[in-house]
Protein backbone atom coordinates (compact mmCIF):
# COMPACT_ATOMS: atom_id res chain seq x y z
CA UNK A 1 14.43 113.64 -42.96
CA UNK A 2 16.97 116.20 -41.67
CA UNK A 3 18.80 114.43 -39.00
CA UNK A 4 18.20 110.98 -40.76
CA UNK A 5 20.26 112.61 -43.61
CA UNK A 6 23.33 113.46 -41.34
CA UNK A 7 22.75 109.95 -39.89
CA UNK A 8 23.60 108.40 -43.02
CA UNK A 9 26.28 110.71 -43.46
CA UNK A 10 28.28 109.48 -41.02
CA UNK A 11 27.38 105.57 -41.27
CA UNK A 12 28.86 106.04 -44.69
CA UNK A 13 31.92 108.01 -43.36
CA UNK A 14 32.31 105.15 -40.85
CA UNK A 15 32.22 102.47 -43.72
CA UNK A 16 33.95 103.98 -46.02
CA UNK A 17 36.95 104.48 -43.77
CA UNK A 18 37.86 103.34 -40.48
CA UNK A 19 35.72 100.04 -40.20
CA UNK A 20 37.34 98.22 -43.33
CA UNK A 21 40.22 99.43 -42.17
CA UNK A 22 39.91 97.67 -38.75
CA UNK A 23 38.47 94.76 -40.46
CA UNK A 24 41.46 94.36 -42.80
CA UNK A 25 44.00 94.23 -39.70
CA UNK A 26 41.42 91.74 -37.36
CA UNK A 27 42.79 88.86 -36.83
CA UNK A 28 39.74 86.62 -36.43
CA UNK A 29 38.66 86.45 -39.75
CA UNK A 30 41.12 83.51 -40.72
CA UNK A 31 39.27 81.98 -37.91
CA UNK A 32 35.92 82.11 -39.58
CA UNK A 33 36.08 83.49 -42.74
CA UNK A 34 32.32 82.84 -43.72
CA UNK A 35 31.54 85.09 -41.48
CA UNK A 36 33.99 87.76 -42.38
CA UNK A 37 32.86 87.31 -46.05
CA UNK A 38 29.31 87.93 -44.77
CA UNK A 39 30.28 90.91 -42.95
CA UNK A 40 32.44 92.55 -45.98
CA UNK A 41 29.27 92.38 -48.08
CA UNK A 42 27.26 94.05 -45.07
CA UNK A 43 30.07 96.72 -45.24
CA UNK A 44 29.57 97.35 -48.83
CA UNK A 45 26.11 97.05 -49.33
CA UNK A 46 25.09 99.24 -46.59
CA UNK A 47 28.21 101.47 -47.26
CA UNK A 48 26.80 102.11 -51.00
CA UNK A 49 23.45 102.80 -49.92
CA UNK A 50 24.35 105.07 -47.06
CA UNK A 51 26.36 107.33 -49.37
CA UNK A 52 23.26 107.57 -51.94
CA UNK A 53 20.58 107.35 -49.24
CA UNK A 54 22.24 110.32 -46.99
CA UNK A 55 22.26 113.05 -50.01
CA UNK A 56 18.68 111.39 -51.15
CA UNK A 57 17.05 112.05 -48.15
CA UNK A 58 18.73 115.89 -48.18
CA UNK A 59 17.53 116.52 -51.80
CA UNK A 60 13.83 115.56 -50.68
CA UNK A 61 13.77 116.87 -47.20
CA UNK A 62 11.69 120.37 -48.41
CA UNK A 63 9.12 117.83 -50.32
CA UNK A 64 7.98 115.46 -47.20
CA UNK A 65 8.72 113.57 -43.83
CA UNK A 66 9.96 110.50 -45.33
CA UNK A 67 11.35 108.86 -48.53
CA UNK A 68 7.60 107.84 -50.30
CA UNK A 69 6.12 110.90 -49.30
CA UNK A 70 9.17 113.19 -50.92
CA UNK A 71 9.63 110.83 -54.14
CA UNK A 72 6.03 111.55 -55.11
CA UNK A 73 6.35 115.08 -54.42
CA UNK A 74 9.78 114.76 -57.01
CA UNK A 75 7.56 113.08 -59.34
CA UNK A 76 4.96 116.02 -59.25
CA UNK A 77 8.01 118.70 -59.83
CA UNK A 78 9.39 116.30 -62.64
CA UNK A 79 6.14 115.09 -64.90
CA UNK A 80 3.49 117.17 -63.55
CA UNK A 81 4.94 120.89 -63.31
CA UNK A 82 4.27 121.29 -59.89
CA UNK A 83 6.17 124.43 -58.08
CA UNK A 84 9.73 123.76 -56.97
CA UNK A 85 10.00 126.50 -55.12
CA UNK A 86 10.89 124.74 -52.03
CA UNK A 87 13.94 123.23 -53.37
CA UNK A 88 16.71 125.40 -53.08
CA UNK A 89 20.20 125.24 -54.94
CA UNK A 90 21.69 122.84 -52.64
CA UNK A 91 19.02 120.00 -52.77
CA UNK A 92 19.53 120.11 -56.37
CA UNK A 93 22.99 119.50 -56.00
CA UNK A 94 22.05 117.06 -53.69
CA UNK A 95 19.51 115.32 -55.34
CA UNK A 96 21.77 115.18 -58.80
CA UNK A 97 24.22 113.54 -56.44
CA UNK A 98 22.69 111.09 -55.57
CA UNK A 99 21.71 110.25 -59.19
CA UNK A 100 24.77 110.02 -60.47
CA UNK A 101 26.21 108.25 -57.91
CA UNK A 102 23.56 105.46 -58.17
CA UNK A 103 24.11 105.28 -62.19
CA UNK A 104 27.50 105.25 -62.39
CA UNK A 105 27.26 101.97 -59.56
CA UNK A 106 24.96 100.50 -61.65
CA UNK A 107 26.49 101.33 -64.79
CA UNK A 108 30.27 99.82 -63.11
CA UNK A 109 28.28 96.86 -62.29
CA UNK A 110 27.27 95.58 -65.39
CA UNK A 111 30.34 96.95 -67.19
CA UNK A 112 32.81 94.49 -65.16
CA UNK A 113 30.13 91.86 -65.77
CA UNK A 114 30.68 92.59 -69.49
CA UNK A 115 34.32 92.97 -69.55
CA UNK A 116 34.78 89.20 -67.41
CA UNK A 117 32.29 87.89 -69.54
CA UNK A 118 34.60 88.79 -72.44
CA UNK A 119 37.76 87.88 -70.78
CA UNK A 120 36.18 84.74 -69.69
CA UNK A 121 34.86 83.97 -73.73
CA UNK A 122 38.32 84.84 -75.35
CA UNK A 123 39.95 82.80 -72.46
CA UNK A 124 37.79 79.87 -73.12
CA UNK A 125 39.00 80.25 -76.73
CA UNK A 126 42.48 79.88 -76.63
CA UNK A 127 41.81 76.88 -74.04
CA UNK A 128 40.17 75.04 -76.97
CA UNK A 129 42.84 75.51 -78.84
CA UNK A 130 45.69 74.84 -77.04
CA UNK A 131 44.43 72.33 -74.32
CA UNK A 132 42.98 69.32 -74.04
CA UNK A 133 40.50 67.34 -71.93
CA UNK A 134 42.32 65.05 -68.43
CA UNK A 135 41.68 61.61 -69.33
CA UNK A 136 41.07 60.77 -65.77
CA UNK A 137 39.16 63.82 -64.03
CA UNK A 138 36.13 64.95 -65.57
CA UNK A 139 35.32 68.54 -66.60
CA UNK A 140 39.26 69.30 -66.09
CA UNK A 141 41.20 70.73 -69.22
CA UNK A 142 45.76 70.06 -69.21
CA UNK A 143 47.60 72.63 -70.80
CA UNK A 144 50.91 72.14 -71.43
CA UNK A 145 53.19 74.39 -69.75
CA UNK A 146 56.15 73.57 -66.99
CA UNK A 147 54.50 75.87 -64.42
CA UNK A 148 52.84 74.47 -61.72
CA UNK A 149 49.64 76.32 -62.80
CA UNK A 150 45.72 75.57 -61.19
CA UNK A 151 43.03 77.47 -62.01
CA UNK A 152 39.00 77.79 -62.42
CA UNK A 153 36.85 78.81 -65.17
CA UNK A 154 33.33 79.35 -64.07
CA UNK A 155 30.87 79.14 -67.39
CA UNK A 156 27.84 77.34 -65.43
CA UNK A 157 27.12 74.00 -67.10
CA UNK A 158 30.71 74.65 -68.97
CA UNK A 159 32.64 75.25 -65.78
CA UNK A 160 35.98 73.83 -65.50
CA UNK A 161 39.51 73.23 -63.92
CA UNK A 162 42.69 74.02 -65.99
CA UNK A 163 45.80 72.39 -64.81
CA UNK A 164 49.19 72.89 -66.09
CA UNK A 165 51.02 69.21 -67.00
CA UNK A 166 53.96 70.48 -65.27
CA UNK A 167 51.61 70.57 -62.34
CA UNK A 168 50.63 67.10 -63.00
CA UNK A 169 53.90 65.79 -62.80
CA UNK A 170 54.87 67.25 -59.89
CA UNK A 171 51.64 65.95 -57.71
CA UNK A 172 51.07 63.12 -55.98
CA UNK A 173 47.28 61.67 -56.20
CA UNK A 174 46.38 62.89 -52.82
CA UNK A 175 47.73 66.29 -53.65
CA UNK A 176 46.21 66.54 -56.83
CA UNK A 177 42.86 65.77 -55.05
CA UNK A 178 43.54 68.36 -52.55
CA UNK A 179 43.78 70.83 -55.54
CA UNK A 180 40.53 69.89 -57.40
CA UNK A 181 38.58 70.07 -54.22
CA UNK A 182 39.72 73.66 -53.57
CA UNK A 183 38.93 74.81 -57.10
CA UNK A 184 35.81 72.95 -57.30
CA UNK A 185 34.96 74.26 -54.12
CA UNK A 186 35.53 77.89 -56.00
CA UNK A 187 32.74 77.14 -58.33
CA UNK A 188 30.38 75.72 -56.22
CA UNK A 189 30.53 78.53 -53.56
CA UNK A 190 30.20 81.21 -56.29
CA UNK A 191 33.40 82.85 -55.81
CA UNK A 192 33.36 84.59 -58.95
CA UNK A 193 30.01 86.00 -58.21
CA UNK A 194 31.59 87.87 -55.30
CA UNK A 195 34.79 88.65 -56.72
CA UNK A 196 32.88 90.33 -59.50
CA UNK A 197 30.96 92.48 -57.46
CA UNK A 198 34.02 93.36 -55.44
CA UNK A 199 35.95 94.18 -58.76
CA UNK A 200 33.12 96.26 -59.66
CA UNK A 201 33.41 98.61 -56.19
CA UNK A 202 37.08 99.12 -56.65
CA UNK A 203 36.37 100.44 -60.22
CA UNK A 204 33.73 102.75 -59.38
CA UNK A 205 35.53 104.25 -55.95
CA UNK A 206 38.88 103.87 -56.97
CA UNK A 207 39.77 106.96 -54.95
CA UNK A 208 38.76 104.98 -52.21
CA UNK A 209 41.67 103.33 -50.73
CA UNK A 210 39.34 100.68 -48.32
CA UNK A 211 37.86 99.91 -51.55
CA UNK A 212 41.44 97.88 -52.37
CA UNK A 213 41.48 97.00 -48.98
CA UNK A 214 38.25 94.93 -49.47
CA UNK A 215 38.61 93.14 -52.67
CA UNK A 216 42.22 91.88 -51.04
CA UNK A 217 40.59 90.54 -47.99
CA UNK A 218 37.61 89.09 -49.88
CA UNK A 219 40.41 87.39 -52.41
CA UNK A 220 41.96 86.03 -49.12
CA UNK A 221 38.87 85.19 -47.53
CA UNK A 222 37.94 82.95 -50.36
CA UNK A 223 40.82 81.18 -50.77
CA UNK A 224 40.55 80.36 -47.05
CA UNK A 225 36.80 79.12 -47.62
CA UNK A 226 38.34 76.83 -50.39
CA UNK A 227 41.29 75.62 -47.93
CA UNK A 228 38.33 74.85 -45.26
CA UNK A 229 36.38 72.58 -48.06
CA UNK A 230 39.77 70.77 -49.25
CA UNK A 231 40.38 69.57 -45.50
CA UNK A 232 37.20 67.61 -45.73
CA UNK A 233 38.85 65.23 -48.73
CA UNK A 234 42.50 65.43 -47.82
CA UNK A 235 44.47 65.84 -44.63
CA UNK A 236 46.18 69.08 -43.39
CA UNK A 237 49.92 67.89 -44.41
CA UNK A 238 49.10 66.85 -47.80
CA UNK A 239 46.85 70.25 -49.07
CA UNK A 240 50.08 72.27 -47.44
CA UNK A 241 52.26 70.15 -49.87
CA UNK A 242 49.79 70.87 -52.36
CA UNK A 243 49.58 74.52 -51.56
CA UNK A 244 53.47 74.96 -51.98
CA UNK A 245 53.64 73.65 -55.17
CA UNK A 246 50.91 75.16 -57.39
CA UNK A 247 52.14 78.79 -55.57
CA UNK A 248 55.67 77.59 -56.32
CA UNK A 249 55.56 78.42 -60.15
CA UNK A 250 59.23 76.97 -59.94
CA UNK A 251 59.31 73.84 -62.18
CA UNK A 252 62.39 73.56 -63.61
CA UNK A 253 61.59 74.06 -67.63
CA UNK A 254 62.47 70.94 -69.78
CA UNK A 255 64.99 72.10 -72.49
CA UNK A 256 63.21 70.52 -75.50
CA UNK A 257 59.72 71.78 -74.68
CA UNK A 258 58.37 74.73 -77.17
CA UNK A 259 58.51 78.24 -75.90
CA UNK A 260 54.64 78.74 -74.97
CA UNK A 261 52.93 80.55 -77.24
CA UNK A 262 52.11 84.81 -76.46
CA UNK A 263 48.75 84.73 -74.68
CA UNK A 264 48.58 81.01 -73.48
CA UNK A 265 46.50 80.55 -70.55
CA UNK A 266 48.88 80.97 -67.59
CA UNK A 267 49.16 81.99 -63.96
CA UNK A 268 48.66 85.71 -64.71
CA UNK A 269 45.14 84.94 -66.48
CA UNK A 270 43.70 83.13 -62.74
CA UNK A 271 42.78 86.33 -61.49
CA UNK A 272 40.72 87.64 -64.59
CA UNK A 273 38.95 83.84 -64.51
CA UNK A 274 37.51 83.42 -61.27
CA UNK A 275 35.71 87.03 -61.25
CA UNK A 276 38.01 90.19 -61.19
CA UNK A 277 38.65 92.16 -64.50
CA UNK A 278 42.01 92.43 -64.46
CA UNK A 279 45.41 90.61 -62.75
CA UNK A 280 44.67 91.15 -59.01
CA UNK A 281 47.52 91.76 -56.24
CA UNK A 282 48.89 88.26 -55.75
CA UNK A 283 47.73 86.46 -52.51
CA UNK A 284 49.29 85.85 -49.41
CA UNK A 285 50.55 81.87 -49.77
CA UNK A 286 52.65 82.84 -46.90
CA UNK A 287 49.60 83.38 -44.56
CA UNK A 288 47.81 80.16 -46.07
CA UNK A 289 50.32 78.34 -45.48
CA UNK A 290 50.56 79.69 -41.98
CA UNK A 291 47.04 80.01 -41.13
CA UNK A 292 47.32 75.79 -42.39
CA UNK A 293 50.52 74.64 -40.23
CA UNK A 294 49.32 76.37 -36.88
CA UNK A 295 45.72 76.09 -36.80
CA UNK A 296 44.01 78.29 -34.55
CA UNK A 297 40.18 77.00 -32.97
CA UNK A 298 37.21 78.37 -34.94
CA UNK A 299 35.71 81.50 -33.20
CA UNK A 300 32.79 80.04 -30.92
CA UNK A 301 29.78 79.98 -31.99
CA UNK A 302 27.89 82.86 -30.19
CA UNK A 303 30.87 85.11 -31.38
CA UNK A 304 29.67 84.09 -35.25
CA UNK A 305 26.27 85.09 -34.51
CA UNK A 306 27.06 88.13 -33.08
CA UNK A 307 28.83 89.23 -35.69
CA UNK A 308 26.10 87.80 -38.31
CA UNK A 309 23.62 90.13 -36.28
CA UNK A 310 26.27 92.79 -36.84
CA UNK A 311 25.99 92.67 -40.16
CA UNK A 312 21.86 92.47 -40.42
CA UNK A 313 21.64 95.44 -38.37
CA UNK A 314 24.11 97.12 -40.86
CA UNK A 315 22.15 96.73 -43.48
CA UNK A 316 18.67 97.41 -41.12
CA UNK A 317 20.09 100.82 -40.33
CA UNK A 318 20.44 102.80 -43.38
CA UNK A 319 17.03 100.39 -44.74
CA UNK A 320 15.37 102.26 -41.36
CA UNK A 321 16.22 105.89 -41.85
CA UNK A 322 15.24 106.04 -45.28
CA UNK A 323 11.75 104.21 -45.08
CA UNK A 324 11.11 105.70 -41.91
CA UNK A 325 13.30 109.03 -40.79
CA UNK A 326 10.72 110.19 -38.38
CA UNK A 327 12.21 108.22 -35.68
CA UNK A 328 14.99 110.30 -35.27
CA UNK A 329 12.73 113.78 -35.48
């Protein structure tokens, strides 16, 4: 398991650094951003196990040829009292790496689960008390605020759309169609789901700058995806119009209307709502909006397969060299 070690090593050096990078500055994921989405989660998944699997297969290297073999020989050490004499200081270190590392992803997981569950609970709250259901579109909630303000709440069965009535007013029906499809299209695709575990690698690698980098492409990505699915209900003109506006947040404020209330659902809550813990970096509407006006051809087809198999044989690789790191002895 020597050389699969130093294998890993530098697949996780590679996707930790200069391949988000890259993939941040590519141009061609506007033009498909499915695909890019699918290849950001290869990037991550087979970044996080590359980092743990490269000082795993270190730590066991004195206790067998692959990962089984050197597990059960950890086990024997661990319950059994079997001699460790041929672990020395730095497969300790090693293998204590590797531990922590994988706890504290776990353990970041589930806490940013916890912590959007909560936002998403006391959120849900104060829309109960200071909304109230659309009398013409179903599972959509109108909160009264001049902003042009748009927004999901995923809850499963209890999903919905909050809309600002300053929003309302400033929609046509085509537009306003436009922006339900996009942030139904949110909750059907699972955004959240992805934004969560996104949110979740920038916690625990904050000192890792591509970490930022992907949870703003992924963000952009998405909003793309949901773009893609309004064009099916509305046509191109009409969801830029619509685009404009809700990013606008430039209603002029009626004089007589109340003050909103401290901690009523707004624009800066969105974020927290769809799946990230806290206010993310706002999006580029500027590149929407340009990516909407001059359309560019999807990429062709064999180009999105190559870059699907791209992304299977990143996460084959590091799967290889730790079930089987005899092919590179």
């Amino acid at each position: 398991m020597f050389w699969a070690s130093y294998a890993l090593a530098a697949l996780a050096i590679l996707l930790a650094w200069p391949v988000p990078v890259l993939l941040s500055r590519a141009q061609w994921p506007a033009r498909s951003p499915f695909t890019a989405m699918v290849l950001w989660q290869a990037i991550a998944l087979a970044g996080g196990l590359s980092m743990i699997g490269a000082m795993l297969t270190w730590g066991l290297e004195p206790l067998g040829d692959n990962l089984l073999d050197g597990l059960h020989g950890l086990w024997r050490i661990l319950l059994n009292g079997a001699p460790a004499s041929t672990l020395g200081l730095v497969h300790v270190f090693a293998l204590s790496a590797a531990a922590l590392l994988g706890a504290h992803l776990v353990f970041t997981l589930l806490l940013t689960y916890y912590r959007i569950l909560r936002g998403r609970r006391r959120h849900r709250d104060m829309l109960n008390l200071l909304s109230s259901p659309s009398a013409d579109t179903p599972a959509t909630l109108v909160i009264q605020h001049p902003t042009p303000v748009a927004y999901c709440l995923p809850g499963g069965a209890r999903s919905v759309t909050v809309l600002s009535d300053g929003l309302l007013n400033m929609l046509s029906k085509e537009e306003l169609a436009a922006v339900l499809t996009h942030e139904r299209a949110h909750l059907a695709q699972h955004h959240h789901l992805l934004l969560w575990a996104f949110a979740a690698w920038r916690a625990a690698l904050p000192w890792l700058p591509t970490s930022l980098l992907a949870q703003r492409s992924v963000n952009e990505l998405i909003e793309m995806l949901a773009d893609d699915e309004a064009l099916h209900e509305v046509d191109r003109s009409t969801l830029v119009r619509a685009v404009a506006i809700v990013a606008s947040g430039t209603a002029a404020p009626d004089p007589g209307a109340d003050t909103p209330r401290s901690g009523q659902p707004g624009p800066r809550n969105a974020p927290l709502l769809l799946g990230s813990p806290e206010a993310s970096e706002p999006l580029g509407t500027a590149g929407r909006l340009s990516r909407l006006l001059t359309p560019r051809p999807p990429l062709p087809r064999w180009q999105q397969w190559a870059v699907l198999g791209l992304s299977l044989l990143l996460l084959a690789v590091p799967t290889t060299l730790l079930i089987a790191p005899g092919l590179l002895d």
